[in-house]
Protein backbone atom coordinates (compact mmCIF):
# COMPACT_ATOMS: atom_id res chain seq x y z
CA UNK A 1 -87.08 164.00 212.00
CA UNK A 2 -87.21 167.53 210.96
CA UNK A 3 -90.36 169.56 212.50
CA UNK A 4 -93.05 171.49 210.58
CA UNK A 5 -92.39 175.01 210.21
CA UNK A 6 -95.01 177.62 211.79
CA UNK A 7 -95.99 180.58 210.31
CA UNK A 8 -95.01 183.35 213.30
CA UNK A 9 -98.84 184.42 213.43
CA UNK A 10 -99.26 180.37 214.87
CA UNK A 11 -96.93 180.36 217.25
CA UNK A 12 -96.35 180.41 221.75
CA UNK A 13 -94.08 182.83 222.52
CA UNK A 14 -93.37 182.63 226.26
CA UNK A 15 -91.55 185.44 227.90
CA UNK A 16 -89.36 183.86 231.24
CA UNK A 17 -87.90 185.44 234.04
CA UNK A 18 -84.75 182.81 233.92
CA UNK A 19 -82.05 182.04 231.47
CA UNK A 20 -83.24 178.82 229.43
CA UNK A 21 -81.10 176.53 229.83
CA UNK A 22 -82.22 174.06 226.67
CA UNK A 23 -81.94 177.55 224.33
CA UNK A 24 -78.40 178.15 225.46
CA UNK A 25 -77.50 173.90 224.91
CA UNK A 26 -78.59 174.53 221.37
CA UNK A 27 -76.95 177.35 220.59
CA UNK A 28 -74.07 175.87 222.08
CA UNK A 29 -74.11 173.01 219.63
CA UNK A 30 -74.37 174.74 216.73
CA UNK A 31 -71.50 176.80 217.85
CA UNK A 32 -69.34 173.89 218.41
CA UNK A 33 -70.08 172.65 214.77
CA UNK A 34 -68.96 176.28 213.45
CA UNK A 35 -66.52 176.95 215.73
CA UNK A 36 -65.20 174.08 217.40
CA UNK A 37 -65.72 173.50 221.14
CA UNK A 38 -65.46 176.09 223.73
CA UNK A 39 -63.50 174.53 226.02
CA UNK A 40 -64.14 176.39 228.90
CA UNK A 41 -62.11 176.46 231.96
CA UNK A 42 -62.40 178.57 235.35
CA UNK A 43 -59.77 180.39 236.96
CA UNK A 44 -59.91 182.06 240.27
CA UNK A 45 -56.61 183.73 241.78
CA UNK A 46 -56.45 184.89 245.46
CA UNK A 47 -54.29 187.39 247.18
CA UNK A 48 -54.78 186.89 250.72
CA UNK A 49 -53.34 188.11 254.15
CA UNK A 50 -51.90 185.85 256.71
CA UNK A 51 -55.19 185.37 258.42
CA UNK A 52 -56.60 183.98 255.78
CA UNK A 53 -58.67 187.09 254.57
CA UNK A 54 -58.87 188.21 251.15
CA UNK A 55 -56.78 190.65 249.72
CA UNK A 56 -58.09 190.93 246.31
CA UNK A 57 -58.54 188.35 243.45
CA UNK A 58 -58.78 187.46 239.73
CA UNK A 59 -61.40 185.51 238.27
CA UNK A 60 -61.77 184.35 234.86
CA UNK A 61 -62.83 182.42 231.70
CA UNK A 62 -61.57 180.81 229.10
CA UNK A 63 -62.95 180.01 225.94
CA UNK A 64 -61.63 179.36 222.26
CA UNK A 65 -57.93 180.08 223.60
CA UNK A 66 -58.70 183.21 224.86
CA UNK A 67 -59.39 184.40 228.81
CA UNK A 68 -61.82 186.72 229.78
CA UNK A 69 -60.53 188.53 232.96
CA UNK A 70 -64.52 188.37 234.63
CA UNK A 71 -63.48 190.04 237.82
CA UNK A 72 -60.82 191.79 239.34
CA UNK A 73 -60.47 193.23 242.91
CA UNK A 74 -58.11 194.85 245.40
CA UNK A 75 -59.25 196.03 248.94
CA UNK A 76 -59.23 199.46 248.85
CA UNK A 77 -56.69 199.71 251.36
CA UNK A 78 -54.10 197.81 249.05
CA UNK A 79 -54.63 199.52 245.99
CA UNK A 80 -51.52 201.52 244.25
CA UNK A 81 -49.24 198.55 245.33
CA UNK A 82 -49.09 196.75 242.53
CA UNK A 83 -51.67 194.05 243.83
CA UNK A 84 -53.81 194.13 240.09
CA UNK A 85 -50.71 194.43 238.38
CA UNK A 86 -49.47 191.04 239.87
CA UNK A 87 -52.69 189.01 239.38
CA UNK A 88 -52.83 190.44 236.06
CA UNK A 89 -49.34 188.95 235.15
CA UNK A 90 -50.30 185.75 237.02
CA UNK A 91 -53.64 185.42 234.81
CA UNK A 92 -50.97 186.24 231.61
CA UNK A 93 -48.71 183.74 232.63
CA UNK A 94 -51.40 181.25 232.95
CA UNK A 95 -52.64 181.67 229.45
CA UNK A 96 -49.42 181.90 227.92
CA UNK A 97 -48.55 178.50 229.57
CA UNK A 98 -52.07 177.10 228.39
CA UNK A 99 -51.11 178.33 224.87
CA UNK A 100 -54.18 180.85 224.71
CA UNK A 101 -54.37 183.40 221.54
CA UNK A 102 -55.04 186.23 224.30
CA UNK A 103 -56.44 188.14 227.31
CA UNK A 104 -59.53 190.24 227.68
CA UNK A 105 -61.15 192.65 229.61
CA UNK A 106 -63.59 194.74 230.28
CA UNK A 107 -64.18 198.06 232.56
CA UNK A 108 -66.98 200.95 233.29
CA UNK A 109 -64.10 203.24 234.36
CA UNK A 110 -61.99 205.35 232.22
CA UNK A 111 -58.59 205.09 234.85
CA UNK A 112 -58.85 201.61 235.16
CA UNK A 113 -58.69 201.13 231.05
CA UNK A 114 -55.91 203.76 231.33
CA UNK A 115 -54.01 201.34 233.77
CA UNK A 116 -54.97 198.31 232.09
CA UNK A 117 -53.27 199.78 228.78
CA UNK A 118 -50.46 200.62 230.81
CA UNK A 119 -49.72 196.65 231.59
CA UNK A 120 -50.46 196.27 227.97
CA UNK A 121 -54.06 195.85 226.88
CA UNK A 122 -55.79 197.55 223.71
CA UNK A 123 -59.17 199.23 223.82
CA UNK A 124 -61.50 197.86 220.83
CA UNK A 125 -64.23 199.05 221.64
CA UNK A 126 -66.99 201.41 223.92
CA UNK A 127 -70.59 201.40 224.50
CA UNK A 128 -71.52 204.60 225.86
CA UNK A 129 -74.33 205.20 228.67
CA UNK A 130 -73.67 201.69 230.29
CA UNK A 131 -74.41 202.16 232.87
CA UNK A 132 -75.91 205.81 232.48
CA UNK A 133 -73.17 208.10 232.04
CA UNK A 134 -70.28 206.01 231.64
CA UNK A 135 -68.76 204.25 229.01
CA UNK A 136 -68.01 200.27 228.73
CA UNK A 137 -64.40 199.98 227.83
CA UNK A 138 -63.32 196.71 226.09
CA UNK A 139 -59.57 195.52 225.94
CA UNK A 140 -57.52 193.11 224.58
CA UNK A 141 -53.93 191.84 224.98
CA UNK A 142 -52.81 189.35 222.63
CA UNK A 143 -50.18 187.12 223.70
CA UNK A 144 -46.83 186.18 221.84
């Protein structure tokens, strides 16, 4: 049964201090009628040292054949060694055996988009001042 529509002037608007969780489920269905499902699917790769401690680590998401490379971290210590560089082929590997369209990332810092290009990825966009005085760098690698 369809609902009345409300003029705006008669209507509750709530502001909330936490995601809404019913909003997101119905934006989520219509998506999946446009789109197709999601799909989602978590990854989380480790790099750790023989006592168990942790090196550095991948994490990502996929969605619609493509994974999002969330978060990506090397102890400072082990950077330069080719630690990213190996989770980064890992996480391509992955999606490449899963059949994804691509891989895609994003960064706040103009040396890590330069090394990220070097292993491949595209910029396709910036958003400057975020946060305040940097740039959000956007990159894509599409897989063959």
């Amino acid at each position: 049964m369809m609902s009345k529509k409300e003029p705006i002037e008669k209507t509750r608007i709530e502001v909330a201090s936490a995601e809404s969780q019913e909003l997101a489920n119905r934006l989520g269905s219509e998506m999946t009628q446009s789109y197709g499902a999601r799909e989602e699917a978590h990854i989380s790769i480790l790099i750790r040292r023989d006592d168990g401690g942790i090196i550095g680590g991948l994490n990502g998401l996929a969605h619609w054949r493509w994974l999002y490379i969330r978060h990506l971290w090397v102890e400072q210590n082990y950077r330069r060694l080719g630690y990213a560089k190996k989770l980064i082929s890992i996480a391509k590997d992955l999606a490449y055996e899963r059949n994804y369209i691509g891989v895609y990332i994003d960064t706040f810092d103009t040396n890590t988009a330069h090394f990220y290009e070097n292993v491949g990825f595209k910029i396709y966009g910036e958003i400057p001042d975020f946060p305040i005085g940097f740039n959000r760098i956007f990159l894509y690698l599409p897989l063959p």
